[in-house]
PDB file of N, CA and C in Angstrom:
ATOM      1  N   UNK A   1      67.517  37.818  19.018  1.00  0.00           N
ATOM      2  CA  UNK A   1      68.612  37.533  18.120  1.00  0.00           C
ATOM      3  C   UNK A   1      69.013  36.065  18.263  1.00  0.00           C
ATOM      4  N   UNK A   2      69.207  35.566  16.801  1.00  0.00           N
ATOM      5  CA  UNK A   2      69.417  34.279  17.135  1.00  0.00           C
ATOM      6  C   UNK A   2      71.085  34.010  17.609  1.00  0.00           C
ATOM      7  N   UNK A   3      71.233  32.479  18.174  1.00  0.00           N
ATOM      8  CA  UNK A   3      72.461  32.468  18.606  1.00  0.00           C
ATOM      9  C   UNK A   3      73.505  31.705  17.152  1.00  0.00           C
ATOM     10  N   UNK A   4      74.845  32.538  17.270  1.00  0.00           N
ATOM     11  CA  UNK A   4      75.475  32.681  16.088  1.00  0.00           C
ATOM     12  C   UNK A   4      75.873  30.926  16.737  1.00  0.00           C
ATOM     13  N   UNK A   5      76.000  29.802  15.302  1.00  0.00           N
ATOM     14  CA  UNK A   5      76.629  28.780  15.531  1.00  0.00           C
ATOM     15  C   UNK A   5      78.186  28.692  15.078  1.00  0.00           C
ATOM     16  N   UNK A   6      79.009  28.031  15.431  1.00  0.00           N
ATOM     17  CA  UNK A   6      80.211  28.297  15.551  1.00  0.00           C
ATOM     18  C   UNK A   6      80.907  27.466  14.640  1.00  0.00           C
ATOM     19  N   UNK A   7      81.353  28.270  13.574  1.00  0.00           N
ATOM     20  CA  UNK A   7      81.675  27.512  12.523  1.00  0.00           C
ATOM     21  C   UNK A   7      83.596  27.737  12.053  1.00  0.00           C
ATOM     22  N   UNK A   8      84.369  28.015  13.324  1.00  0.00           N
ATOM     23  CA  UNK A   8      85.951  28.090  13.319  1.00  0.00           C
ATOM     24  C   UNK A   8      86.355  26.417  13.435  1.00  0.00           C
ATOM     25  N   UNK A   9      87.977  26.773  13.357  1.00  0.00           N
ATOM     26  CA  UNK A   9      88.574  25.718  13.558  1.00  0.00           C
ATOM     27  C   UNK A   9      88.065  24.478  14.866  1.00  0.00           C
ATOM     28  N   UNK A  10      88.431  23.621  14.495  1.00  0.00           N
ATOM     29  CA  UNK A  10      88.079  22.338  15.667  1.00  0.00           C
ATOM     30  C   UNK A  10      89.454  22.143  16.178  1.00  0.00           C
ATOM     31  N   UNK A  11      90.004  22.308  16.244  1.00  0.00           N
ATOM     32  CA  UNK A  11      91.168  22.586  16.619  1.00  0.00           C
ATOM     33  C   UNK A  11      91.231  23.362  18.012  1.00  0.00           C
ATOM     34  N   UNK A  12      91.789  21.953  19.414  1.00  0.00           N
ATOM     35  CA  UNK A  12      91.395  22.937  21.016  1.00  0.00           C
ATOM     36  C   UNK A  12      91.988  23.916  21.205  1.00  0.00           C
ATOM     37  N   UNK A  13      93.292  24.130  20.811  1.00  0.00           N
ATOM     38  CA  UNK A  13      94.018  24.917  21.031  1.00  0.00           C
ATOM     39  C   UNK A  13      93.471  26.470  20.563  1.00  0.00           C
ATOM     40  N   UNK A  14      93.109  26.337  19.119  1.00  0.00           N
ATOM     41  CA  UNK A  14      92.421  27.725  18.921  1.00  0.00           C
ATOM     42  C   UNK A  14      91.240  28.010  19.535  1.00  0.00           C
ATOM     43  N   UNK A  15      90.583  26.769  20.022  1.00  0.00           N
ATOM     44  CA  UNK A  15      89.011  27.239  20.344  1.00  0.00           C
ATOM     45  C   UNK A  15      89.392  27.631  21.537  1.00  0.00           C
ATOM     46  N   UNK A  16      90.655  26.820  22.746  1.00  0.00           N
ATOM     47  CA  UNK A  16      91.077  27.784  23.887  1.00  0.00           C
ATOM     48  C   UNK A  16      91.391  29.476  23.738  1.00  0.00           C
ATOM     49  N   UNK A  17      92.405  29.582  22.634  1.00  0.00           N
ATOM     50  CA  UNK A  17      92.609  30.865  22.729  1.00  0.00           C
ATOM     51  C   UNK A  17      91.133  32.088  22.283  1.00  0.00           C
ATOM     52  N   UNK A  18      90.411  32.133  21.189  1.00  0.00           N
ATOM     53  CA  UNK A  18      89.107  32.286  21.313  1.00  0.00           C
ATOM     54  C   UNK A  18      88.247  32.171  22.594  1.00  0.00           C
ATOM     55  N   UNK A  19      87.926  31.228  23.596  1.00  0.00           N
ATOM     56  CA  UNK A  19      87.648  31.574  24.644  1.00  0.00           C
ATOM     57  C   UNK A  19      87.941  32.232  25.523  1.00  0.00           C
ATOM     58  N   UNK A  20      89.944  32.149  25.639  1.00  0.00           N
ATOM     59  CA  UNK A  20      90.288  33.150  26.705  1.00  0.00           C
ATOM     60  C   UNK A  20      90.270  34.395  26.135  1.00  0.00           C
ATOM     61  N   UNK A  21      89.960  35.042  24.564  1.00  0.00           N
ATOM     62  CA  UNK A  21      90.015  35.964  24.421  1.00  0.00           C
ATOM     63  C   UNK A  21      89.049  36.703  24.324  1.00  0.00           C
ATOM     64  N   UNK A  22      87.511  35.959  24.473  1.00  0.00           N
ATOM     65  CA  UNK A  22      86.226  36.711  24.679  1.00  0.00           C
ATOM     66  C   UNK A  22      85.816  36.552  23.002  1.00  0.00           C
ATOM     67  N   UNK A  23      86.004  35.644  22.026  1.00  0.00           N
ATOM     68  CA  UNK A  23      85.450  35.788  20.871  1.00  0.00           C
ATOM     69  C   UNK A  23      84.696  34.631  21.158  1.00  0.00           C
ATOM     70  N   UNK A  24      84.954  33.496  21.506  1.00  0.00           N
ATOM     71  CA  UNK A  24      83.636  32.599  22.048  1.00  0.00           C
ATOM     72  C   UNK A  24      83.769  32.377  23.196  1.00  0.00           C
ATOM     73  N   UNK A  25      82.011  32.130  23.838  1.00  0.00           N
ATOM     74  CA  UNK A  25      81.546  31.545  24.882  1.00  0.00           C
ATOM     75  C   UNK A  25      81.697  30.273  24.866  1.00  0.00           C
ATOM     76  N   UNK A  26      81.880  30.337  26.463  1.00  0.00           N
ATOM     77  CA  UNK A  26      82.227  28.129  26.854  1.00  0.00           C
ATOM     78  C   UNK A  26      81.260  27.819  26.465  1.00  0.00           C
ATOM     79  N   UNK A  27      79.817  28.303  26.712  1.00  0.00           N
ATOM     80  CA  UNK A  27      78.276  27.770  27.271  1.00  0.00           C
ATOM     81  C   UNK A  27      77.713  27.723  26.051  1.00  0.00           C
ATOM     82  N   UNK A  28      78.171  28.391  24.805  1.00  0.00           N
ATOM     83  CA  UNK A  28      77.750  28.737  23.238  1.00  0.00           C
ATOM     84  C   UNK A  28      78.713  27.559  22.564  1.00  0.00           C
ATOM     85  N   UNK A  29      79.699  27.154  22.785  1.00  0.00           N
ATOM     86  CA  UNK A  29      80.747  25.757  22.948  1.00  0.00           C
ATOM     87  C   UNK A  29      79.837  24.629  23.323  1.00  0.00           C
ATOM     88  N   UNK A  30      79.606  24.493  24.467  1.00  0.00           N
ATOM     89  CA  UNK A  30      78.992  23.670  24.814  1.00  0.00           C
ATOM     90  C   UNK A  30      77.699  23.410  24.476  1.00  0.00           C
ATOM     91  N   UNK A  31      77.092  24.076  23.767  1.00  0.00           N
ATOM     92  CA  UNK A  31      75.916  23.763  22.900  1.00  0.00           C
ATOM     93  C   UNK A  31      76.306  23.576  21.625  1.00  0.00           C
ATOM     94  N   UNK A  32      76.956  23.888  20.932  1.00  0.00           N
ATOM     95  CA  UNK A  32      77.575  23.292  19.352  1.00  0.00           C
ATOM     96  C   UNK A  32      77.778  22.163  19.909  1.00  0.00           C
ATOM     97  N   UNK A  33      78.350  21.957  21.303  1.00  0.00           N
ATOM     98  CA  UNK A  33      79.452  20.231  20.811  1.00  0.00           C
ATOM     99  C   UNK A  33      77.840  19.161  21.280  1.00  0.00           C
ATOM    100  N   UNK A  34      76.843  19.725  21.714  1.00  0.00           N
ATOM    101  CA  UNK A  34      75.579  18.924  22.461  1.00  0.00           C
ATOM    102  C   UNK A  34      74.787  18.872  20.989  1.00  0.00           C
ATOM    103  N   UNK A  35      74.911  19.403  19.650  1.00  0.00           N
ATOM    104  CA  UNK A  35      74.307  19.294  19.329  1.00  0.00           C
ATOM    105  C   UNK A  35      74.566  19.100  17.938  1.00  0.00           C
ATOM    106  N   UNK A  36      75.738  18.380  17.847  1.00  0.00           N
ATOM    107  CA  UNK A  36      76.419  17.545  17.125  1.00  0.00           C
ATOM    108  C   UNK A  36      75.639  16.095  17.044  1.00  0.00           C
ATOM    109  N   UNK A  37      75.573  15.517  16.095  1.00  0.00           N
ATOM    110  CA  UNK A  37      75.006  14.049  16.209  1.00  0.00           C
ATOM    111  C   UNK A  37      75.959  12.727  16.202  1.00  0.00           C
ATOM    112  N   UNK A  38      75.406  12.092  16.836  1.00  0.00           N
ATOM    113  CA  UNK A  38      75.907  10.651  17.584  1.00  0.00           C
ATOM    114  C   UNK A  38      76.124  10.281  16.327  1.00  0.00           C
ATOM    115  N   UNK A  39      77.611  10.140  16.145  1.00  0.00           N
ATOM    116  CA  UNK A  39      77.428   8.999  14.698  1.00  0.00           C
ATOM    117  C   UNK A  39      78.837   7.397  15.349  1.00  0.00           C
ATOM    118  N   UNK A  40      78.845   7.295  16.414  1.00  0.00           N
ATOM    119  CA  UNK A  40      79.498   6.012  17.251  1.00  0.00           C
ATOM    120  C   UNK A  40      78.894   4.909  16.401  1.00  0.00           C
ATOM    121  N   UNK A  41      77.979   4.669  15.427  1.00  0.00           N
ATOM    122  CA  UNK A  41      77.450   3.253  15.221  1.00  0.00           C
ATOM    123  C   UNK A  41      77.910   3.351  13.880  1.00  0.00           C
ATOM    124  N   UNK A  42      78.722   4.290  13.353  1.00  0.00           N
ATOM    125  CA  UNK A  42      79.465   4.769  11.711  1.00  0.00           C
ATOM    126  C   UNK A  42      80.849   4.406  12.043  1.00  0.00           C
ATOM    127  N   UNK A  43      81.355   3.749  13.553  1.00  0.00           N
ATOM    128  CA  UNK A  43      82.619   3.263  13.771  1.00  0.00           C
ATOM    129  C   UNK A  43      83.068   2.094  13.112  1.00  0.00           C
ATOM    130  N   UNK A  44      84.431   1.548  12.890  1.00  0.00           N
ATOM    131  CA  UNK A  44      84.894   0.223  12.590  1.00  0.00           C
ATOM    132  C   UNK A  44      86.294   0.045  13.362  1.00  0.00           C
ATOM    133  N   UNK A  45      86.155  -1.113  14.479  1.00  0.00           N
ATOM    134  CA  UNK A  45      87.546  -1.384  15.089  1.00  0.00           C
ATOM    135  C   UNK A  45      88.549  -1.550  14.363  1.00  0.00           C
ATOM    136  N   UNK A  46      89.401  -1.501  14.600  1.00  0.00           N
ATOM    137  CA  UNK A  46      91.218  -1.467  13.655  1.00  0.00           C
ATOM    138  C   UNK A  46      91.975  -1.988  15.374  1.00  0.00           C
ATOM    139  N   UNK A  47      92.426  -3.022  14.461  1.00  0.00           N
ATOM    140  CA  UNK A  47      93.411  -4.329  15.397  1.00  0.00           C
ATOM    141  C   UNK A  47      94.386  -3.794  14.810  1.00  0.00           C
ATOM    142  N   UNK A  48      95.572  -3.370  16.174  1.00  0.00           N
ATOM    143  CA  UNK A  48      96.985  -2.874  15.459  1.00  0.00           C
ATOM    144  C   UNK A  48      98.271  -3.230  16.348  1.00  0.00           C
ATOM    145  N   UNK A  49      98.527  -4.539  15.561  1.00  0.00           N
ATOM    146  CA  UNK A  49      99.570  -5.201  16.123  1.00  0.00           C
ATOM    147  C   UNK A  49     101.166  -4.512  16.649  1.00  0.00           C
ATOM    148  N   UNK A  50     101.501  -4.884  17.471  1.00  0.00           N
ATOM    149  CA  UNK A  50     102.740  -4.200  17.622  1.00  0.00           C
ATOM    150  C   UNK A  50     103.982  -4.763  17.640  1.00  0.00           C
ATOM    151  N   UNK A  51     105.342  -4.608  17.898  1.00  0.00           N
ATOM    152  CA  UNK A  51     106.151  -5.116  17.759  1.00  0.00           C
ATOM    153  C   UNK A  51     106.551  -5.727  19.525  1.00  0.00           C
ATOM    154  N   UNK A  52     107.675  -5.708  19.826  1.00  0.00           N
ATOM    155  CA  UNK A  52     108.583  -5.676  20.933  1.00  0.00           C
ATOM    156  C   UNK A  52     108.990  -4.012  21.434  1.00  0.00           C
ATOM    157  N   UNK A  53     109.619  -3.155  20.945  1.00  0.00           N
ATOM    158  CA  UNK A  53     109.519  -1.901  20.999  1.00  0.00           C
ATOM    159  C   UNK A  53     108.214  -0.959  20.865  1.00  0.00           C
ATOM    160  N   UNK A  54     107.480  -1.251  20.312  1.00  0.00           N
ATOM    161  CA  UNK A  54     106.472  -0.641  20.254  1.00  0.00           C
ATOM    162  C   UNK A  54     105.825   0.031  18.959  1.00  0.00           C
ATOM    163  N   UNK A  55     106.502  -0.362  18.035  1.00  0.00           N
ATOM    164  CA  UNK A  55     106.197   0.306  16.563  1.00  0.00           C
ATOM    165  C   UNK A  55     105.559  -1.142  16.132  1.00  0.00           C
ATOM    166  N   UNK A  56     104.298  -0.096  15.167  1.00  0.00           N
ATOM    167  CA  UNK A  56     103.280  -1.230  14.737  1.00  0.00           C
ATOM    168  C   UNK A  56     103.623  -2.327  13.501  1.00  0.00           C
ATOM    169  N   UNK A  57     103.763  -3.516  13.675  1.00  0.00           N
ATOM    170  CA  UNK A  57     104.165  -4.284  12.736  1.00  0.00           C
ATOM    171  C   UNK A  57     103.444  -3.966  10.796  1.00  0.00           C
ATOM    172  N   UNK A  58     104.203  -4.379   9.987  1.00  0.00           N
ATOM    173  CA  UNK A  58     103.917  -4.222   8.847  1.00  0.00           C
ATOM    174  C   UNK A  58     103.021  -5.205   8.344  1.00  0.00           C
TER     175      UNK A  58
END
């Protein structure tokens, strides 16, 4: 049987409760997130100035 891929929320909080509740495996987790593709070179830095307090200037 093949292994079911995991197509719920991305969202940790639900994927915690799903794990502690026995609807997904960590190790079935941990192969979805291994086999996700590298897309780090589809990045663009963002310079974000700030104030004195800490809220980002306009």
């Amino acid at each position: 049987m093949a292994k079911q891929i995991y197509r719920g929320s991305t969202d940790k909080r639900i994927i915690r409760m799903k794990i502690l509740n026995g609807q997904l495996k960590e190790e079935d987790l941990k192969d979805y997130l291994a086999g996700l593709p590298h897309v780090s070179a589809n990045t663009e830095q963002v310079t974000v100035v700030m104030d004195k307090q800490g809220s980002p200037v306009s």
